[in-house]
N, C-alpha and C. Protein backbone atom coordinates (compact mmCIF):
# COMPACT_ATOMS: atom_id res chain seq x y z
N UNK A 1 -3.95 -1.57 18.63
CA UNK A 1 -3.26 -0.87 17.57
C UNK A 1 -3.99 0.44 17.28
N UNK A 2 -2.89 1.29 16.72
CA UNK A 2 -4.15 2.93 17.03
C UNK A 2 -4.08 3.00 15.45
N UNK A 3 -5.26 3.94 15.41
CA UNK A 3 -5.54 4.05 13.66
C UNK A 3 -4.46 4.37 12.40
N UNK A 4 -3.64 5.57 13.20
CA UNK A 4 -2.63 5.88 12.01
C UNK A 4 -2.15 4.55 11.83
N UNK A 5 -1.83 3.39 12.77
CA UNK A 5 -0.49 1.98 12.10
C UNK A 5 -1.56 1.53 11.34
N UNK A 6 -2.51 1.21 11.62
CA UNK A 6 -3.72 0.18 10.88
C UNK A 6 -3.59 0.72 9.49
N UNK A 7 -3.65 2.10 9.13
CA UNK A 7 -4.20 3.21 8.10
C UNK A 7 -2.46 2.85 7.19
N UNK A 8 -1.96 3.30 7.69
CA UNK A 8 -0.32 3.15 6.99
C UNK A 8 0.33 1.57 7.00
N UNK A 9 -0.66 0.91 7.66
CA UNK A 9 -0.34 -0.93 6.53
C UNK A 9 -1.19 -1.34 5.79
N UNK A 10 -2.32 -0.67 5.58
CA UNK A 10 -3.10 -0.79 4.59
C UNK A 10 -2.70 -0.52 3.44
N UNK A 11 -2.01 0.87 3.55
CA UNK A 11 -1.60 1.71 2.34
C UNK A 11 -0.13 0.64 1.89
N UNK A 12 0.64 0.18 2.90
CA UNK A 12 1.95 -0.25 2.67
C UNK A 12 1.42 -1.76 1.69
N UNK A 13 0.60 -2.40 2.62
CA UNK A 13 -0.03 -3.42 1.54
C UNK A 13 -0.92 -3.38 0.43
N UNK A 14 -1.71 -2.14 0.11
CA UNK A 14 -2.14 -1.80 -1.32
C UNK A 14 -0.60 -1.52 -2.28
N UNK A 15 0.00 -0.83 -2.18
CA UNK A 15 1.21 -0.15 -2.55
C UNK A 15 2.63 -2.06 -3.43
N UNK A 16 2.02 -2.73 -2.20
CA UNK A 16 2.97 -3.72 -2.86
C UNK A 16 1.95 -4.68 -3.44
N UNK A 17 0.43 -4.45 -3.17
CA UNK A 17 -0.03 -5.16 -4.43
C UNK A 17 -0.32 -4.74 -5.92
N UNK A 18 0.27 -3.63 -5.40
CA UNK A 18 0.14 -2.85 -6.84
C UNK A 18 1.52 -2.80 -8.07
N UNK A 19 2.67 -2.88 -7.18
CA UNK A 19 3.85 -2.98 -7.92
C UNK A 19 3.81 -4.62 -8.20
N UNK A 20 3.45 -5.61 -7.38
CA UNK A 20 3.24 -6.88 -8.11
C UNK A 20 2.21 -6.84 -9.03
N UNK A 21 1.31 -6.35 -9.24
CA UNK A 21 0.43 -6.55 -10.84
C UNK A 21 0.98 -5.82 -11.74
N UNK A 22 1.80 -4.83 -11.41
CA UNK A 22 2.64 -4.27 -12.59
C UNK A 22 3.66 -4.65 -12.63
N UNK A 23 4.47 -5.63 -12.51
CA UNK A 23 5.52 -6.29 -12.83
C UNK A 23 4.69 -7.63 -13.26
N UNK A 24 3.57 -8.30 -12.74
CA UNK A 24 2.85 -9.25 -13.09
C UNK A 24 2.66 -9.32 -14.73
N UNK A 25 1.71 -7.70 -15.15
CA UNK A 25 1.44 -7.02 -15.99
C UNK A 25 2.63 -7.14 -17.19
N UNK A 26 4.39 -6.94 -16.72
CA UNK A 26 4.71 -6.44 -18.06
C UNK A 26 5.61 -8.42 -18.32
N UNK A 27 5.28 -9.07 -17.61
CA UNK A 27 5.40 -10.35 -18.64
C UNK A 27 4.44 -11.09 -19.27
N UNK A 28 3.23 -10.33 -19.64
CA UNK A 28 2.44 -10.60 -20.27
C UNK A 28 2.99 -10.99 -22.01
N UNK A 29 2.43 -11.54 -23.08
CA UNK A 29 3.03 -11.44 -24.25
C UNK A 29 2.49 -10.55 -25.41
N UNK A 30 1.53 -9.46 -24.80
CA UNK A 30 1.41 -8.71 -25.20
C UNK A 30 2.47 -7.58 -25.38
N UNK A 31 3.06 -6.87 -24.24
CA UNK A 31 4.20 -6.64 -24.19
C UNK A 31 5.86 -7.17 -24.60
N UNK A 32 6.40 -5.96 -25.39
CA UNK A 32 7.29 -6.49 -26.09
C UNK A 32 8.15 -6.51 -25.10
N UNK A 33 9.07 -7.53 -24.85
CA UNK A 33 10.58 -8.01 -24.21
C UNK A 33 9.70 -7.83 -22.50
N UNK A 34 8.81 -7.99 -22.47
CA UNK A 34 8.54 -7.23 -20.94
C UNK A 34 8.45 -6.07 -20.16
N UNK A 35 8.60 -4.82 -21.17
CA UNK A 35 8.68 -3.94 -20.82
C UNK A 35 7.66 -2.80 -20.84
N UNK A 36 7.64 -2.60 -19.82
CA UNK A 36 6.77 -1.56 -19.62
C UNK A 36 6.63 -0.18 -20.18
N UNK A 37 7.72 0.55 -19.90
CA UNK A 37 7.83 1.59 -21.02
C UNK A 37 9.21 1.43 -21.71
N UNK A 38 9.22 1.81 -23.39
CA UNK A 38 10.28 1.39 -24.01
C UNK A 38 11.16 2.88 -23.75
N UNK A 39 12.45 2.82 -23.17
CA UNK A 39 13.59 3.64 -23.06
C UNK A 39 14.13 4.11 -24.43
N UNK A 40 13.67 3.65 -25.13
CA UNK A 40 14.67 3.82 -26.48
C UNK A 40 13.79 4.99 -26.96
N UNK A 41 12.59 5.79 -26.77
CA UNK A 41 12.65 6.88 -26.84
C UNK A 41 10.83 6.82 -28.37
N UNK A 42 10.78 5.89 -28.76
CA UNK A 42 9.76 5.40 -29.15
C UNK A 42 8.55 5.81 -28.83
N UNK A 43 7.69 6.65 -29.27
CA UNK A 43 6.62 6.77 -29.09
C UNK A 43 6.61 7.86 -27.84
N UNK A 44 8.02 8.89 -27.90
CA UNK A 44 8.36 9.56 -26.76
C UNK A 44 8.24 8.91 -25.31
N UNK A 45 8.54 7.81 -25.49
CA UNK A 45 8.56 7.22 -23.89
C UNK A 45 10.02 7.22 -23.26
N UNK A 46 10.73 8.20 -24.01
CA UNK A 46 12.42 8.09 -23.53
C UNK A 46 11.93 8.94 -21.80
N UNK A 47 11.68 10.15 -22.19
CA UNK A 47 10.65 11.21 -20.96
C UNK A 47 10.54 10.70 -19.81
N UNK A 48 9.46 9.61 -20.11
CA UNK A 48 8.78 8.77 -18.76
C UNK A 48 9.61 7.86 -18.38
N UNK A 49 10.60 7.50 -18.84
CA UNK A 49 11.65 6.20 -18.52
C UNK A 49 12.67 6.79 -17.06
N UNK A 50 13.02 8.18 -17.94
CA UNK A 50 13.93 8.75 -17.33
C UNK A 50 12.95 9.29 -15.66
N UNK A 51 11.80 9.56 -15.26
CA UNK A 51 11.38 10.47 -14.68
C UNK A 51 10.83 9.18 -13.60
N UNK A 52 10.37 7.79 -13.99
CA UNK A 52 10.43 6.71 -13.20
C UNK A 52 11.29 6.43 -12.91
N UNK A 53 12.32 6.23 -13.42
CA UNK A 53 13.83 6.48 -12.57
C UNK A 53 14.16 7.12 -11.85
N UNK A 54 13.78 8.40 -12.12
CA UNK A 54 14.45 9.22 -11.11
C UNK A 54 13.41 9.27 -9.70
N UNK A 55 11.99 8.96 -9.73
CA UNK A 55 11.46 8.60 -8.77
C UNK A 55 11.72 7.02 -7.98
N UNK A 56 12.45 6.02 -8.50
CA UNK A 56 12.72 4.96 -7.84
C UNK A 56 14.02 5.40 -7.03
N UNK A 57 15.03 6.10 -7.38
CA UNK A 57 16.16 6.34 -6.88
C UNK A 57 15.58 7.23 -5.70
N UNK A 58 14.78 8.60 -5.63
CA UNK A 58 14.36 8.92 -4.74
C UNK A 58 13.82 7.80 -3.51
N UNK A 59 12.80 7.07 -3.99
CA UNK A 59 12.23 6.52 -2.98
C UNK A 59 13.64 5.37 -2.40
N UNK A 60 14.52 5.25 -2.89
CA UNK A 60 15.31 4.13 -2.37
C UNK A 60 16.25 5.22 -1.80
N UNK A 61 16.53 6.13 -1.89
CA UNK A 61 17.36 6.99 -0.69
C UNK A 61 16.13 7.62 0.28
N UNK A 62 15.26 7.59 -0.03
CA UNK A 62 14.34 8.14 0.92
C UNK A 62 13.80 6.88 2.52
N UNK A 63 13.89 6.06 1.88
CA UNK A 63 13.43 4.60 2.56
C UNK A 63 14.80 4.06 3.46
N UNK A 64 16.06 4.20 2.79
CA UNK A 64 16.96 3.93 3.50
C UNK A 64 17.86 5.16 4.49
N UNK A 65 17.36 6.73 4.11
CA UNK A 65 17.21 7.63 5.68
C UNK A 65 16.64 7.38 6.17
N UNK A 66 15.21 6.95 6.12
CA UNK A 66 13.88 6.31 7.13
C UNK A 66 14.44 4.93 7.62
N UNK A 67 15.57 4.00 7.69
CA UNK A 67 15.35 2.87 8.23
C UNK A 67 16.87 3.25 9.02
N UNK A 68 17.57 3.91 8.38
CA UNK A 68 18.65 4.94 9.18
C UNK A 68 18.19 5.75 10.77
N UNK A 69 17.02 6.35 10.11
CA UNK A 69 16.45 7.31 11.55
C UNK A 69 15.69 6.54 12.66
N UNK A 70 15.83 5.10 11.92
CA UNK A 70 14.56 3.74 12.74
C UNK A 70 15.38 3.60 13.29
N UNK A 71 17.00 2.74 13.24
CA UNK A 71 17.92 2.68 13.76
C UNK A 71 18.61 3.40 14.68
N UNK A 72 18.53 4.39 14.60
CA UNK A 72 19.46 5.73 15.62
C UNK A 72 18.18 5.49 16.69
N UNK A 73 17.12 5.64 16.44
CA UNK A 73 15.85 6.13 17.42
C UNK A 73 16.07 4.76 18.43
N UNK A 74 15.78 3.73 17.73
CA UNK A 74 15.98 2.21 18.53
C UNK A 74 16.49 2.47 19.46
N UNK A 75 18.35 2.57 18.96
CA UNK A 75 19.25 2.62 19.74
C UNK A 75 19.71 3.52 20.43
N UNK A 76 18.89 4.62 20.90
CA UNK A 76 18.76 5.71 21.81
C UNK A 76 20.07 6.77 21.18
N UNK A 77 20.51 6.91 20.05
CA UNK A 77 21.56 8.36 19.34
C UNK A 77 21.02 9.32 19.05
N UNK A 78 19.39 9.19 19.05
CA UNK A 78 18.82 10.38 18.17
C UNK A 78 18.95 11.41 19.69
């Protein structure tokens, strides 16, 4: 295996142990209803609600051109 794959599943498996302790994180009962940041605008966290959103929607059109361009390449279209 050559370094960049080793280097980029490291990162892929830090990356999903990190979104599991923060979803781990917001059913704690410290946290109210589970939530991580409150949307309702509270403590100005309306801001950050909206701007993690709009970075999850990125990464989920970004991830599904990348498994799009995996596909074409496979199957010899590119």
């Amino acid at each position: 295996m050559d370094r960049l794959t080793d280097t980029s599943r490291r990162i892929a498996y830090a990356a999903v142990g990190i979104v599991t302790v923060l979803m781990l994180a917001g059913c704690g009962p410290d946290i109210r209803n589970g939530q991580l940041v409150d949307a309702g605008g509270e403590g100005g966290q309306g801001g950050l609600a909206f701007v993690i959103l709009a970075v999850v929607v990125g990464v989920l059109f970004a991830s599904l051109f990348y498994m799009d361009r995996v596909r074409k390449r496979r199957s010899g279209e590119d």
